[in-house]
N, C-alpha and C. Protein backbone atom coordinates (compact mmCIF):
# COMPACT_ATOMS: atom_id res chain seq x y z
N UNK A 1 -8.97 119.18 -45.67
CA UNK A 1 -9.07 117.76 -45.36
C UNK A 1 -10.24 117.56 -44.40
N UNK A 2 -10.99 116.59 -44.29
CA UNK A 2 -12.38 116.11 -43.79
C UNK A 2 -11.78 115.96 -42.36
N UNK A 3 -12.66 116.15 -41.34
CA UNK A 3 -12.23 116.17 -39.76
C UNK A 3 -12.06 114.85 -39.61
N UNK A 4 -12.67 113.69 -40.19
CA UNK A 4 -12.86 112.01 -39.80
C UNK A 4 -11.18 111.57 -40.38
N UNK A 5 -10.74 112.41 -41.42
CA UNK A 5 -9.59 111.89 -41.86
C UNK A 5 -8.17 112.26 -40.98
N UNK A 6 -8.68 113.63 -39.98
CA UNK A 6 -7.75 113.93 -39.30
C UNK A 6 -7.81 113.15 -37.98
N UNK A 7 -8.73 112.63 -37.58
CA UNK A 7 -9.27 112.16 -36.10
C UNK A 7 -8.23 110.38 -36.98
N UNK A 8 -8.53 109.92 -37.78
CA UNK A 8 -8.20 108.73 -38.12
C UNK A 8 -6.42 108.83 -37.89
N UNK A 9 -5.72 109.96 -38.63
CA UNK A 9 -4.37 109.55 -38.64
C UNK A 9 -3.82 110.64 -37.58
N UNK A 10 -4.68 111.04 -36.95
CA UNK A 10 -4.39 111.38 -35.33
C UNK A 10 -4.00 110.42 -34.21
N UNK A 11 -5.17 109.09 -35.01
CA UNK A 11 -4.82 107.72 -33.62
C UNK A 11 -4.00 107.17 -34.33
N UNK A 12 -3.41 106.86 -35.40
CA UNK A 12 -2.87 105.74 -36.04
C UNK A 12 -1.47 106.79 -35.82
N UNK A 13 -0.87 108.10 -35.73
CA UNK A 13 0.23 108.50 -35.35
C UNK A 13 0.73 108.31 -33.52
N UNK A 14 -0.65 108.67 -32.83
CA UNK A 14 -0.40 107.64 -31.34
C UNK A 14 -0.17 106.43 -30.90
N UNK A 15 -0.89 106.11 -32.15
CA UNK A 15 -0.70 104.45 -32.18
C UNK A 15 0.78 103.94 -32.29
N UNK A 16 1.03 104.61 -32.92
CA UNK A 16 2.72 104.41 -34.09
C UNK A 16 3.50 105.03 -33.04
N UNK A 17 3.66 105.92 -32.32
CA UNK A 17 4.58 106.58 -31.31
C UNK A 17 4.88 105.61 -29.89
N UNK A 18 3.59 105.11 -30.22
CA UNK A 18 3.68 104.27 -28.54
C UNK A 18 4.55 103.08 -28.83
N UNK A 19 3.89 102.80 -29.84
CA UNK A 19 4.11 100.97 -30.12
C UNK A 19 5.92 101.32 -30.39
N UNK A 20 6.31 102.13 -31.14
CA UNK A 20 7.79 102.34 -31.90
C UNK A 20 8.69 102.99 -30.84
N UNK A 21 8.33 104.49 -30.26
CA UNK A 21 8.86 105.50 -29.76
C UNK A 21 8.82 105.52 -28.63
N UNK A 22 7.80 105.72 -27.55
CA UNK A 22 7.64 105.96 -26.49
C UNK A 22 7.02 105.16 -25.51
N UNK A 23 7.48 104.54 -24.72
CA UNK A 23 6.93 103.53 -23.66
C UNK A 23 5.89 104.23 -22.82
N UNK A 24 4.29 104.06 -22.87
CA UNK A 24 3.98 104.85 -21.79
C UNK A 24 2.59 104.47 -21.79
N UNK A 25 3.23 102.71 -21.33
CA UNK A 25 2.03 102.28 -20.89
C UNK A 25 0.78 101.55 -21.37
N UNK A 26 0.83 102.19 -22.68
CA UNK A 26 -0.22 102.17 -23.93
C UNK A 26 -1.50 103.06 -23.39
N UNK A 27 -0.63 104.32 -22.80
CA UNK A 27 -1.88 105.42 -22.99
C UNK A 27 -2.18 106.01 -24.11
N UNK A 28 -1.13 105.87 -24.68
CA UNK A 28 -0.68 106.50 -26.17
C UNK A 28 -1.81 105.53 -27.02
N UNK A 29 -1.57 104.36 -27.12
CA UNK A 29 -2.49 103.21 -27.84
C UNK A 29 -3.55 103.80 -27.71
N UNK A 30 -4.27 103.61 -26.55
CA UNK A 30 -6.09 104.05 -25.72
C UNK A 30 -6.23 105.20 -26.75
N UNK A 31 -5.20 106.81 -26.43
CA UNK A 31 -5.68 107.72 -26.94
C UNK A 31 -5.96 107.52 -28.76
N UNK A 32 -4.88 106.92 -29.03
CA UNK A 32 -4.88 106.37 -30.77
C UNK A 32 -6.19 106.02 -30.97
N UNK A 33 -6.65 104.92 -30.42
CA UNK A 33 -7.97 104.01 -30.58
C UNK A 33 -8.80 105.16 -30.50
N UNK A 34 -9.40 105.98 -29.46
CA UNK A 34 -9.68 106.65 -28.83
C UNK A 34 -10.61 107.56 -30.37
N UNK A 35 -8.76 108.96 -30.82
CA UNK A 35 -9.02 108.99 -31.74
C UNK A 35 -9.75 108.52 -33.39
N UNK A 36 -9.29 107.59 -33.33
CA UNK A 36 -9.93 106.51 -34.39
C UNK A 36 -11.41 106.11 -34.49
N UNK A 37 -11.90 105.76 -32.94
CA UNK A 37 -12.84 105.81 -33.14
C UNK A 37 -13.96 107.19 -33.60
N UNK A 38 -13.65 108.12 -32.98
CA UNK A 38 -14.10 109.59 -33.18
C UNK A 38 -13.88 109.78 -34.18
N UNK A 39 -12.59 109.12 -35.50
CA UNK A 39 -12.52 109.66 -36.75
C UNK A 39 -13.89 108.72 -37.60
N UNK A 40 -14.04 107.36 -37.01
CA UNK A 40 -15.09 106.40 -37.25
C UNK A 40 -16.43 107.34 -37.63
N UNK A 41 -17.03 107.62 -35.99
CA UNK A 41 -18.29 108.27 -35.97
C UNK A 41 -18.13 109.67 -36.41
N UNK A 42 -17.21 110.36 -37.32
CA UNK A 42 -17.62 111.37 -37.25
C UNK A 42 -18.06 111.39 -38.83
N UNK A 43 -16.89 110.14 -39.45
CA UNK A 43 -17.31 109.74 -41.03
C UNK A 43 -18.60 109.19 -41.05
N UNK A 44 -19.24 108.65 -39.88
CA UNK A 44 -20.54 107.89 -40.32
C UNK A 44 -21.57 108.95 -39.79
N UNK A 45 -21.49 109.62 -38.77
CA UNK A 45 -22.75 110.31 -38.49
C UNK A 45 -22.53 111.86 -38.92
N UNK A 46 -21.15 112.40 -39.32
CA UNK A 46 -21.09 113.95 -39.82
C UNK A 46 -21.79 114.68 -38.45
N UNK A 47 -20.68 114.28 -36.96
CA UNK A 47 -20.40 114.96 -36.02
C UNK A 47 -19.80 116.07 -36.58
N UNK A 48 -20.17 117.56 -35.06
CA UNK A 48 -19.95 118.66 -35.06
C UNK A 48 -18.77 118.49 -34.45
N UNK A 49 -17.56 119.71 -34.04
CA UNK A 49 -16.28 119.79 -33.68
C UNK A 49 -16.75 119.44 -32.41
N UNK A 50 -18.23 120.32 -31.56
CA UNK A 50 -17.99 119.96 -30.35
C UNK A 50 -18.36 118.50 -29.83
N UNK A 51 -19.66 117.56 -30.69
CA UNK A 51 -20.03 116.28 -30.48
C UNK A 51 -18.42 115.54 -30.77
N UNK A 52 -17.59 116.05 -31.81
CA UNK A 52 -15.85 114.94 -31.75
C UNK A 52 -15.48 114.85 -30.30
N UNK A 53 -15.25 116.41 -29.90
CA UNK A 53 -14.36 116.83 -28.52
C UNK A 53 -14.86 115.93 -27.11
N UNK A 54 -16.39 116.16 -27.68
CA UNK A 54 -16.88 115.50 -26.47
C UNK A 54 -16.41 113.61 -26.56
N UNK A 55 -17.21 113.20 -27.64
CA UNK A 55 -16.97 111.43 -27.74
C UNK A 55 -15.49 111.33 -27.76
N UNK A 56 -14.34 112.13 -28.20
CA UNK A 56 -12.89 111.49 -27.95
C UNK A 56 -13.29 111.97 -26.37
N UNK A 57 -13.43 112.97 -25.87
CA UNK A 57 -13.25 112.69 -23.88
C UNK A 57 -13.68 111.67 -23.25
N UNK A 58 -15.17 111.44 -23.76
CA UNK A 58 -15.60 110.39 -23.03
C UNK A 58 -15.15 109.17 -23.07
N UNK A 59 -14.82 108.68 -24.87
CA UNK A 59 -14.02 107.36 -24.93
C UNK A 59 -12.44 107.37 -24.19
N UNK A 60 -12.04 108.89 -23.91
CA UNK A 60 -10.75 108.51 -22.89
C UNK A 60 -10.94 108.27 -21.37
N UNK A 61 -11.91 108.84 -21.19
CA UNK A 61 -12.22 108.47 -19.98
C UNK A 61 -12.33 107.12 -19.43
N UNK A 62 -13.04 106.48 -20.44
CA UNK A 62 -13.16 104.64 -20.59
C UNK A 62 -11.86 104.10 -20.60
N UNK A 63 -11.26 104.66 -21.76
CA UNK A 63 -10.64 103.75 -22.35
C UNK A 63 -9.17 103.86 -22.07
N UNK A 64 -8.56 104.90 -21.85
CA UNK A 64 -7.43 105.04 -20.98
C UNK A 64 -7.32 104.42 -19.54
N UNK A 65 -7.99 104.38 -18.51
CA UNK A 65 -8.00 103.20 -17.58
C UNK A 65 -8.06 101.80 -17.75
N UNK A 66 -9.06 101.76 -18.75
CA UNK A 66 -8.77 100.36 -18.98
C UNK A 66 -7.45 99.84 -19.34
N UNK A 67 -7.23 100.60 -20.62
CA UNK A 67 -5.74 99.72 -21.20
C UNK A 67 -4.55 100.12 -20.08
N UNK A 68 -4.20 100.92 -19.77
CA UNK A 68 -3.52 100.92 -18.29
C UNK A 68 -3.51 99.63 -17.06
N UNK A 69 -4.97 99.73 -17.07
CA UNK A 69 -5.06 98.44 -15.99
C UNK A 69 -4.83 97.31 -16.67
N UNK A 70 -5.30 96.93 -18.29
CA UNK A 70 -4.80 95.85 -18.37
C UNK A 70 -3.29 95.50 -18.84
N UNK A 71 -2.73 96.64 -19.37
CA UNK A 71 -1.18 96.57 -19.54
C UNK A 71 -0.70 96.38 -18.06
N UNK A 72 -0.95 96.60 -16.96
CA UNK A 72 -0.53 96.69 -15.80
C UNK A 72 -0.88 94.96 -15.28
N UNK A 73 -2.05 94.26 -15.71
CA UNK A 73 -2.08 93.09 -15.06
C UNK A 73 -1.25 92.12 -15.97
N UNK A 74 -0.86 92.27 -17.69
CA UNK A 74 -0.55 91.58 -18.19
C UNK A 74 1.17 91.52 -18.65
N UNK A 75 1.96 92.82 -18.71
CA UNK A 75 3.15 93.11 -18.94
C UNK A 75 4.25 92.55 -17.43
N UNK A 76 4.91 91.60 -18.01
CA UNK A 76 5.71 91.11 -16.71
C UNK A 76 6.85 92.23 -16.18
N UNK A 77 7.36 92.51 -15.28
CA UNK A 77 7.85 93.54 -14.52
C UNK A 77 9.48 93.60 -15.41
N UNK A 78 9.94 94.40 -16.25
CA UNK A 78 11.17 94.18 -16.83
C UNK A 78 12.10 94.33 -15.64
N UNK A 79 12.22 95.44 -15.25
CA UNK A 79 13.68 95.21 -14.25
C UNK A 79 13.15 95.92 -12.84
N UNK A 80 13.67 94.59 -11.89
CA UNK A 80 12.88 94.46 -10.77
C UNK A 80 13.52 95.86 -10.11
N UNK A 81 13.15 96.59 -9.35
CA UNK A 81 13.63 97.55 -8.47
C UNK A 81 14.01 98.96 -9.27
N UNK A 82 13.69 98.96 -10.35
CA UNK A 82 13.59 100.80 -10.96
C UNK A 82 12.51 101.45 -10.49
N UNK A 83 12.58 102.28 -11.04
CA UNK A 83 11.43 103.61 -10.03
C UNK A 83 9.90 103.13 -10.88
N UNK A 84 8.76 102.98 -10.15
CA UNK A 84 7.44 102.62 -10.33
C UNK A 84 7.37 101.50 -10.26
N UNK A 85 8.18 100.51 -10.22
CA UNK A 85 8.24 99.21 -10.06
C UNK A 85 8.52 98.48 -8.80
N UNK A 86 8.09 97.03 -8.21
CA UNK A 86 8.06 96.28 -7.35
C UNK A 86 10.03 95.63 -7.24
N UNK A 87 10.36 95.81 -6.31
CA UNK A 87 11.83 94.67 -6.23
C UNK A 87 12.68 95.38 -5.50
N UNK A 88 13.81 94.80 -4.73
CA UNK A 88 14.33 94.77 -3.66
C UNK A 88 15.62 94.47 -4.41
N UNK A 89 15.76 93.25 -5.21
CA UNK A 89 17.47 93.07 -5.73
C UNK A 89 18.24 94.28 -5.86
N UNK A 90 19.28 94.18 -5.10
CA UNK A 90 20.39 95.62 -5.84
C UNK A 90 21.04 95.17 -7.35
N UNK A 91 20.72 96.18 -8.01
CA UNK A 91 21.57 96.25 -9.45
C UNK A 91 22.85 97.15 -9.32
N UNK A 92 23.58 96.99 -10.23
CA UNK A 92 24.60 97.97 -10.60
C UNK A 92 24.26 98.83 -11.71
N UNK A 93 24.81 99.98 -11.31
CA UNK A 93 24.53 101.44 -12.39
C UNK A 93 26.11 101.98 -13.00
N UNK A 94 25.81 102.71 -13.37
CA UNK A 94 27.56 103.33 -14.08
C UNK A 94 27.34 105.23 -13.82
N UNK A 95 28.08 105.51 -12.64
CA UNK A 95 28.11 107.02 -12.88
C UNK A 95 28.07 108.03 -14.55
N UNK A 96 26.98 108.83 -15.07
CA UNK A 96 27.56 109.40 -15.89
C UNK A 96 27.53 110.56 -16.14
N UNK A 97 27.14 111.41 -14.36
CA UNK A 97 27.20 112.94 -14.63
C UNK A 97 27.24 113.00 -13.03
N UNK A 98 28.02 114.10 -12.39
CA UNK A 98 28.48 114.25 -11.19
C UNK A 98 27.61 115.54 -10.51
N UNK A 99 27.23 116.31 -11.27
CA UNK A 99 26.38 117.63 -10.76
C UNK A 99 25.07 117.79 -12.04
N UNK A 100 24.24 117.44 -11.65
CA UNK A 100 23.95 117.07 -10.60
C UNK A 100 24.09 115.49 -10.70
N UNK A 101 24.17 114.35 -9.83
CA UNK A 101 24.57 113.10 -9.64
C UNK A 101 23.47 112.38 -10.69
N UNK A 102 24.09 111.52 -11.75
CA UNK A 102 23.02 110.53 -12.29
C UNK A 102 23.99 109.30 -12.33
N UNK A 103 23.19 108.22 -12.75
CA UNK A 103 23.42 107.37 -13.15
C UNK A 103 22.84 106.49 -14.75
N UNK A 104 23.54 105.75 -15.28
CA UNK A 104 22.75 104.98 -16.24
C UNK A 104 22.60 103.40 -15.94
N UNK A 105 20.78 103.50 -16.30
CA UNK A 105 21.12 102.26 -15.70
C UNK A 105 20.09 101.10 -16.24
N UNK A 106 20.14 100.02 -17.13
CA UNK A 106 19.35 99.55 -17.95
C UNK A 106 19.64 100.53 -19.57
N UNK A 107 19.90 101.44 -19.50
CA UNK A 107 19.84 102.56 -20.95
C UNK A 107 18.78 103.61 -20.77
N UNK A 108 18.49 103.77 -19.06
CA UNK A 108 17.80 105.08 -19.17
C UNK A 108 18.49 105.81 -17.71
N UNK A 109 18.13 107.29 -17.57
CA UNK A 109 19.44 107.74 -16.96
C UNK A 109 18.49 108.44 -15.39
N UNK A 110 18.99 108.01 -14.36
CA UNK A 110 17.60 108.50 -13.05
C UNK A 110 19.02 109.30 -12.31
N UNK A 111 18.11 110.46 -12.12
CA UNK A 111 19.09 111.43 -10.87
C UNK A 111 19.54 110.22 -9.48
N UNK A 112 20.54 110.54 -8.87
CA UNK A 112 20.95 109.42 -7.64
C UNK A 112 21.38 110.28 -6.55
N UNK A 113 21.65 109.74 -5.46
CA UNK A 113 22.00 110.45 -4.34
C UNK A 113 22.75 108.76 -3.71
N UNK A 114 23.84 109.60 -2.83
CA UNK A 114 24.35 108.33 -2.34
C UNK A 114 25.08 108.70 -0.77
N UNK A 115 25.74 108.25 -0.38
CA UNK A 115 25.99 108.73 1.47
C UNK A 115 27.27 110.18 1.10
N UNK A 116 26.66 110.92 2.15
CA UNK A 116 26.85 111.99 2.18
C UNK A 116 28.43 112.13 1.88
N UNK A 117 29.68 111.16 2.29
CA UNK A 117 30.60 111.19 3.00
C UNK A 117 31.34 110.54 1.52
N UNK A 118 30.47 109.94 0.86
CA UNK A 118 30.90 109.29 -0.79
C UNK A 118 31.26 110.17 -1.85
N UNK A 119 32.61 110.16 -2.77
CA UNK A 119 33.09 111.16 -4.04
C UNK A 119 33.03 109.83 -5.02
N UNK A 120 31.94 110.25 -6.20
CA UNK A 120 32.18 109.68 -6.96
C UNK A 120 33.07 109.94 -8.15
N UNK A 121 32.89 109.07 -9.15
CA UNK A 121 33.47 109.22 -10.74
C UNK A 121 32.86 109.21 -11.70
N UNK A 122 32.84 110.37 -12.86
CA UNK A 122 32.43 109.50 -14.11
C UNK A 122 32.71 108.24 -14.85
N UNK A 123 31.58 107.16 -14.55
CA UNK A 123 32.00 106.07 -15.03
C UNK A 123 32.31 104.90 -14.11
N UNK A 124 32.40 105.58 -13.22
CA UNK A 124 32.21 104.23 -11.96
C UNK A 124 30.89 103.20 -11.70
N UNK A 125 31.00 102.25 -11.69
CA UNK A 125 30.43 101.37 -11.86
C UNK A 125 29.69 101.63 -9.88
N UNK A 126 28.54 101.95 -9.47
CA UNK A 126 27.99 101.60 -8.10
C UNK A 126 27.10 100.68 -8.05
N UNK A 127 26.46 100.80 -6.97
CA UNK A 127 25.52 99.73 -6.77
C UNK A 127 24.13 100.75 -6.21
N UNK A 128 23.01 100.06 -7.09
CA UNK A 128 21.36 100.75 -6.57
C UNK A 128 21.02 99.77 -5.59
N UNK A 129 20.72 100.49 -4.34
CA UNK A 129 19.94 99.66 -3.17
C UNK A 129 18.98 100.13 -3.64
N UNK A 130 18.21 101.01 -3.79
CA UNK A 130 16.52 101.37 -3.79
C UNK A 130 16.28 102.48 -4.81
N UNK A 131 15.02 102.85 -4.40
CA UNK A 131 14.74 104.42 -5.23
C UNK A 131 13.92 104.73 -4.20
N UNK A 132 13.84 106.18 -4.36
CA UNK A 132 12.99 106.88 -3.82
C UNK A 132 12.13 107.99 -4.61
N UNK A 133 11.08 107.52 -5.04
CA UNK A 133 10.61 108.24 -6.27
C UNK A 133 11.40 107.89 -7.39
N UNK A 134 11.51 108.87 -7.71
CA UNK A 134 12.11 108.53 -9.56
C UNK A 134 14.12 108.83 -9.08
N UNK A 135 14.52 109.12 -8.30
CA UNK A 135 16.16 108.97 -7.37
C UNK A 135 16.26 107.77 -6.77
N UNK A 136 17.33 107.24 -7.38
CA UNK A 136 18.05 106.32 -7.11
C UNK A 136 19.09 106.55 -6.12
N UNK A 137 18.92 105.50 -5.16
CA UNK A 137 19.82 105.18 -3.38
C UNK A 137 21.23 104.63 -4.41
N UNK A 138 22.36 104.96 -3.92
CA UNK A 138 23.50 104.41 -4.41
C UNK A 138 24.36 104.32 -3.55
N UNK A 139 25.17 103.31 -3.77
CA UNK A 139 26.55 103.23 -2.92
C UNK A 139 27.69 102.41 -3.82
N UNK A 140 28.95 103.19 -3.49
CA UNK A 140 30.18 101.92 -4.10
C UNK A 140 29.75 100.39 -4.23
N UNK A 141 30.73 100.12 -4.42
CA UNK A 141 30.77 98.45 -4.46
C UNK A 141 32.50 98.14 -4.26
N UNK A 142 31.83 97.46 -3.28
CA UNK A 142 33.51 97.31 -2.51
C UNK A 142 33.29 98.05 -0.98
């Protein structure tokens, strides 16, 4: 198979993972495009492996910050106070593993820690004051 045809459904499978599968930002997108374009110039000018390697780096270099920054100025904040995100509201989580401590919460699952002196349950419903990094602050409710 021709290298331009692999560089093409190289981005259009990043493309397809981000948009369907994996939230992340639309680095996944950038790199897709990225690809695509390199499958572009390599069908029109019959680039070498190392002129591909190089123009997909350089177009990530571009082009991965950009779409980052602009997914970042344009995507409104889904749920205020999860980890990488801006917000202060406490939510409620649902215990669903005790060793090591997680919670679920929205439908994705963050390690937690909560006061030293606290026994939880599987399935107890707590409350998130904060995060700290990607750990979630917890306490009862009640």
């Amino acid at each position: 198979m021709d290298a331009w045809k692999l560089w093409i459904i190289a981005g259009i499978v990043l493309a397809i993972a981000e948009l369907l599968l994996i939230p992340a930002q639309f680095l996944l997108v950038a790199l897709g495009l990225c690809a695509m374009l390199v499958g572009i110039l390599t069908w029109g000018a019959d680039l070498g492996q190392a002129a591909q390697l190089g123009w997909f780096a350089g177009l990530s270099i571009v082009l991965v910050p950009l779409f980052v920054t602009i997914w970042r100025r344009k995507a409104p904040v889904r749920y205020p106070g999860t980890a990488g995100e801006s917000g202060t509201a406490p939510q409620s989580a649902r215990i669903v593993n005790l060793d090591p401590l997680t919670i679920a919460l929205r439908g994705d699952r963050f390690p937690a820690k909560g006061p030293g002196d606290c026994a939880f349950e599987i399935g107890e419903e707590v409350m998130v004051t904060g995060f700290s990094g990607i750990t979630a602050e917890v306490r009862k409710i009640g």
